[in-house]
C-alpha atoms as a PDB file:
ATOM      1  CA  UNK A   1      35.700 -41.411  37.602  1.00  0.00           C
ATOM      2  CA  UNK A   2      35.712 -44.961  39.125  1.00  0.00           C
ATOM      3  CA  UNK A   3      34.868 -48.322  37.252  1.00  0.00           C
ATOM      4  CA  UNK A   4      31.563 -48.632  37.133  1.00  0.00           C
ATOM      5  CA  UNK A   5      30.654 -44.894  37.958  1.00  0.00           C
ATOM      6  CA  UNK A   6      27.440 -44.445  36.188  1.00  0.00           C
ATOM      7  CA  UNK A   7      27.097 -40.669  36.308  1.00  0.00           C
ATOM      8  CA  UNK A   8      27.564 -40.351  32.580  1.00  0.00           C
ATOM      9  CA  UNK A   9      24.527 -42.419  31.623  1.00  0.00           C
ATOM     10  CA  UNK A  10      21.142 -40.970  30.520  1.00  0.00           C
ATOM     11  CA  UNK A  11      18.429 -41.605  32.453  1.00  0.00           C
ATOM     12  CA  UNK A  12      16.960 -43.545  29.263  1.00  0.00           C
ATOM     13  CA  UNK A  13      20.025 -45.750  29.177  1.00  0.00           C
ATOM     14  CA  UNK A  14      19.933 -46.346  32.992  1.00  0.00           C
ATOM     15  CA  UNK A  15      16.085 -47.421  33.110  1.00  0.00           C
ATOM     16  CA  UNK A  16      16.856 -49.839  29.928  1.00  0.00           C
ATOM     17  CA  UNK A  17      19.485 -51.176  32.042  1.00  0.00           C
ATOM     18  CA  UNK A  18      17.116 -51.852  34.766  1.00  0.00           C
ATOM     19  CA  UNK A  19      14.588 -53.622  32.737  1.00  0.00           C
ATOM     20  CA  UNK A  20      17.036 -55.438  30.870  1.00  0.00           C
ATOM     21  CA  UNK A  21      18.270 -56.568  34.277  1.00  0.00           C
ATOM     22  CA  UNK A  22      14.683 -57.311  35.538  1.00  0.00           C
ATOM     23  CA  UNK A  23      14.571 -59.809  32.603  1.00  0.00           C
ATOM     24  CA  UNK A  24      16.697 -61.845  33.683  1.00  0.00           C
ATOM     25  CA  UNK A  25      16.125 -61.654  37.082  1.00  0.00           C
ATOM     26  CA  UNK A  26      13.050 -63.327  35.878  1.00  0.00           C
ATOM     27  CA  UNK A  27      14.410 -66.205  33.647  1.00  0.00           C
ATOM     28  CA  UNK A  28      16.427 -67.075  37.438  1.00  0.00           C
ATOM     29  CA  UNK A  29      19.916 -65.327  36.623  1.00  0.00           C
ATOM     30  CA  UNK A  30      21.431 -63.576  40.086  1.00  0.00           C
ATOM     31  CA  UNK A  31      21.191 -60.040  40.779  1.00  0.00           C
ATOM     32  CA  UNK A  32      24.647 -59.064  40.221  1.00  0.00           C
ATOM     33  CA  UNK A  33      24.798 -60.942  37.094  1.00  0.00           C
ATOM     34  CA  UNK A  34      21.758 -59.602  35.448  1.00  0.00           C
ATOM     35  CA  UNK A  35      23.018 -55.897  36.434  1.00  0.00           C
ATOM     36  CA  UNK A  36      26.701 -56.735  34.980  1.00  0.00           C
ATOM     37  CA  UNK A  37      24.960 -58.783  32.081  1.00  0.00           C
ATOM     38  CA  UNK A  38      22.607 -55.644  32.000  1.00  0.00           C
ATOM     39  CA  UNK A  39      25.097 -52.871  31.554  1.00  0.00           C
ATOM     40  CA  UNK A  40      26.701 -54.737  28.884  1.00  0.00           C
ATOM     41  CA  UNK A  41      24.350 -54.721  26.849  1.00  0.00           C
ATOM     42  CA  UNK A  42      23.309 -51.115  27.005  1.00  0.00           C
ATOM     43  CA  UNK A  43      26.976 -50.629  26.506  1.00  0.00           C
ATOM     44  CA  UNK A  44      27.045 -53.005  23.239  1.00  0.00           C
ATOM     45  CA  UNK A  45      23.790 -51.321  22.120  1.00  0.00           C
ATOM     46  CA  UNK A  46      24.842 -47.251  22.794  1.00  0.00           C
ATOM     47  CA  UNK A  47      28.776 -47.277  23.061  1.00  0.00           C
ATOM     48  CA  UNK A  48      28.623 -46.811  26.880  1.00  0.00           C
ATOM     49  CA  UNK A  49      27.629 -43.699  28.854  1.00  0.00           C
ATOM     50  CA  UNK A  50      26.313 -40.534  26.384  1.00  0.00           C
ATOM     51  CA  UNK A  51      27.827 -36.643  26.429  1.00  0.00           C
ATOM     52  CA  UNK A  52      25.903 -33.747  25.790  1.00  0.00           C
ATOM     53  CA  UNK A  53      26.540 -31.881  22.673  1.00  0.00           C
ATOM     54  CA  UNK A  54      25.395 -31.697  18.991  1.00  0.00           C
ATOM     55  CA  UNK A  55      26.789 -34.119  16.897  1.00  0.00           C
ATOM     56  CA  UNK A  56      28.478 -36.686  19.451  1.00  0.00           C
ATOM     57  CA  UNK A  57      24.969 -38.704  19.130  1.00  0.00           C
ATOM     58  CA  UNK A  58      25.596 -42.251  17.071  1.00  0.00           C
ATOM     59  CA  UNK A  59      23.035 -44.600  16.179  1.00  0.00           C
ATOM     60  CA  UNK A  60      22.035 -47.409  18.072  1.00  0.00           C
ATOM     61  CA  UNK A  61      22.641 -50.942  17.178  1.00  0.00           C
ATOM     62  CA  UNK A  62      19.811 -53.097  19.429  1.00  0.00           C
ATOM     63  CA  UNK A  63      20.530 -56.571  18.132  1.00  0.00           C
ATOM     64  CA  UNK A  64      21.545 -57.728  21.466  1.00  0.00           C
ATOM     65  CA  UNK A  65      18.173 -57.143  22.412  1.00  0.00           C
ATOM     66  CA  UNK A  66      16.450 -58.257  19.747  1.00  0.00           C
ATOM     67  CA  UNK A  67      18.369 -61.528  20.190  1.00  0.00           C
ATOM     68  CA  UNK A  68      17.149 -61.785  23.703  1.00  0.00           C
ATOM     69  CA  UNK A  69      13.720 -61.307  22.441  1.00  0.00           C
ATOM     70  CA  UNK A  70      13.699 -64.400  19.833  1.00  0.00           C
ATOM     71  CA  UNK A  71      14.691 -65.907  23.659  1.00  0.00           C
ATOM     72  CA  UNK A  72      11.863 -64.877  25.448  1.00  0.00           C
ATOM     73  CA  UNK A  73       9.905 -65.300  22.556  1.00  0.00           C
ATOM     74  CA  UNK A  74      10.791 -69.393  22.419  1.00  0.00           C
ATOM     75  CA  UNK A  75      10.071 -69.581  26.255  1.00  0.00           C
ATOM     76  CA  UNK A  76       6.961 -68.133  25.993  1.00  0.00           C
ATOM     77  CA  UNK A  77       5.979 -71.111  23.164  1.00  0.00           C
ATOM     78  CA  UNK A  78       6.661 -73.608  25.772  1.00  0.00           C
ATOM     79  CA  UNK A  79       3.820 -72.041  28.150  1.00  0.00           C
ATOM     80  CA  UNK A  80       1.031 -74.654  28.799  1.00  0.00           C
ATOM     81  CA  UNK A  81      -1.825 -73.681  26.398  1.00  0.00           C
ATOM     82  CA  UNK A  82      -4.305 -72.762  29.071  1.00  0.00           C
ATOM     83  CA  UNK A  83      -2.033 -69.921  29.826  1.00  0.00           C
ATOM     84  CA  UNK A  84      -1.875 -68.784  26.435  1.00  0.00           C
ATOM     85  CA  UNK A  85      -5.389 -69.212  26.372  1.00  0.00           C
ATOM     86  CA  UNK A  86      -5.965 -66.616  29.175  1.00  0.00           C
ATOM     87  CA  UNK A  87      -3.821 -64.324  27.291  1.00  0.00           C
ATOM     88  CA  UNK A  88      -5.386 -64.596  23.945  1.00  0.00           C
ATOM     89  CA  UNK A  89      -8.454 -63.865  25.682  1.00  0.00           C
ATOM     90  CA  UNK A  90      -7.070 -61.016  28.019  1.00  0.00           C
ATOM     91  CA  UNK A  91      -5.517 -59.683  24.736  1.00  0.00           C
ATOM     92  CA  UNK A  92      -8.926 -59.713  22.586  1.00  0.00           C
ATOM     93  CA  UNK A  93     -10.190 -57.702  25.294  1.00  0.00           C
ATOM     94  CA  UNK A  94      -8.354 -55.215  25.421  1.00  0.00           C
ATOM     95  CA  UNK A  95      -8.245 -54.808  21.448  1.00  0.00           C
ATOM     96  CA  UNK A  96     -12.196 -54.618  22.111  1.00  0.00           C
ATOM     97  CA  UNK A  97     -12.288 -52.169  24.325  1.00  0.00           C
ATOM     98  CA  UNK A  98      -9.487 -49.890  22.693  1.00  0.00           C
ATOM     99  CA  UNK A  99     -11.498 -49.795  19.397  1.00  0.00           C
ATOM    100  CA  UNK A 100     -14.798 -48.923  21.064  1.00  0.00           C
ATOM    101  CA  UNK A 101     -13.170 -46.183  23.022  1.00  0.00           C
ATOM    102  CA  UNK A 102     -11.369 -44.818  19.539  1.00  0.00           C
ATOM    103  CA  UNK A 103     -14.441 -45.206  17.573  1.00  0.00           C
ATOM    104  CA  UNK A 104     -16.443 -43.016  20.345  1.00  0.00           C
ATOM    105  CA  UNK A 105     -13.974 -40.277  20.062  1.00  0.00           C
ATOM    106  CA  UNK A 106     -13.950 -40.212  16.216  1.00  0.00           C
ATOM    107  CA  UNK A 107     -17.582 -39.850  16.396  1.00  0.00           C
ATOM    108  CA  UNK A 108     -17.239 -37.175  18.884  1.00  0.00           C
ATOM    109  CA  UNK A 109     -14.781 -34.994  17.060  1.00  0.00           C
ATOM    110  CA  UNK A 110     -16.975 -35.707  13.916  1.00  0.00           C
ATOM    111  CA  UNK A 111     -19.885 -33.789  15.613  1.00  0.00           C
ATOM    112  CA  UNK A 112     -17.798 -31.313  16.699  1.00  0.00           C
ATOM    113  CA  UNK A 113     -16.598 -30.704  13.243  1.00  0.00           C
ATOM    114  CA  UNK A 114     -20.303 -30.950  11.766  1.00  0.00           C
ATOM    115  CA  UNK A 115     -21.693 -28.734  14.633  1.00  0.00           C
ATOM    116  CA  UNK A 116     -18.660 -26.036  13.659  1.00  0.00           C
ATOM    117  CA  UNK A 117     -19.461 -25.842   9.975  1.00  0.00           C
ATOM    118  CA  UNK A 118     -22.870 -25.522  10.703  1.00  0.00           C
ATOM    119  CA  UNK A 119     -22.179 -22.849  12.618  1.00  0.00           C
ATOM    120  CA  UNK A 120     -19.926 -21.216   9.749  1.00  0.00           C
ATOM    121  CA  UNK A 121     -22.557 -21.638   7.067  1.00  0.00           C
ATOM    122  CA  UNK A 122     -20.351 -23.361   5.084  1.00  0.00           C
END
């Protein structure tokens, strides 16, 4: 197998890599830097490329990307405050509408149940 042959990755491992790379595509690294800066930490994180088989599975340590996180996390602070406005707001929304949709299906399945144990006699 050639260097940098990456047959024996999952697919899960290769689309981390990819986002991982997209990252810091973003913050302005180069392309081939964010895919070799990409691979290495999917390597640091897994142990490199995963083998079928029961028991050959070890845990995964994700520090490196929790590190890169707290990063993005600090860069995101620095935003101008009418952006972070927008997203508040955008945010809230959302929030808003997931909890009316949830609420409507609880009460749904709630007549459902009622309408079934009437139907029981119970």
């Amino acid at each position: 197998m050639p260097r940098g042959d990456k047959s024996s990755y999952t697919d899960k491992q290769k689309r981390r890599a990819e986002h991982i790379e997209e990252g810091y595509e973003k913050r302005g690294v180069g392309r081939e830097e964010a895919e070799r800066r990409a691979w290495a930490t999917v390597n640091k994180e897994s142990g490199g490329g995963k083998k079928s088989g029961s028991g050959r599975g070890k845990p995964e340590n994700r520090s490196a990307s929790k590190k890169g996180g707290k990063l993005g996390g600090a860069a995101a602070a620095a935003r101008p405050k009418a952006a972070k406005k927008k997203a508040a707001k955008k945010a809230a929304a959302t929030r808003k509408k997931t909890t009316a949709r949830k609420s409507a299906v609880r009460k749904t399945a709630a007549r459902k149940a009622a309408a079934t144990r009437k139907r029981r006699g119970s």
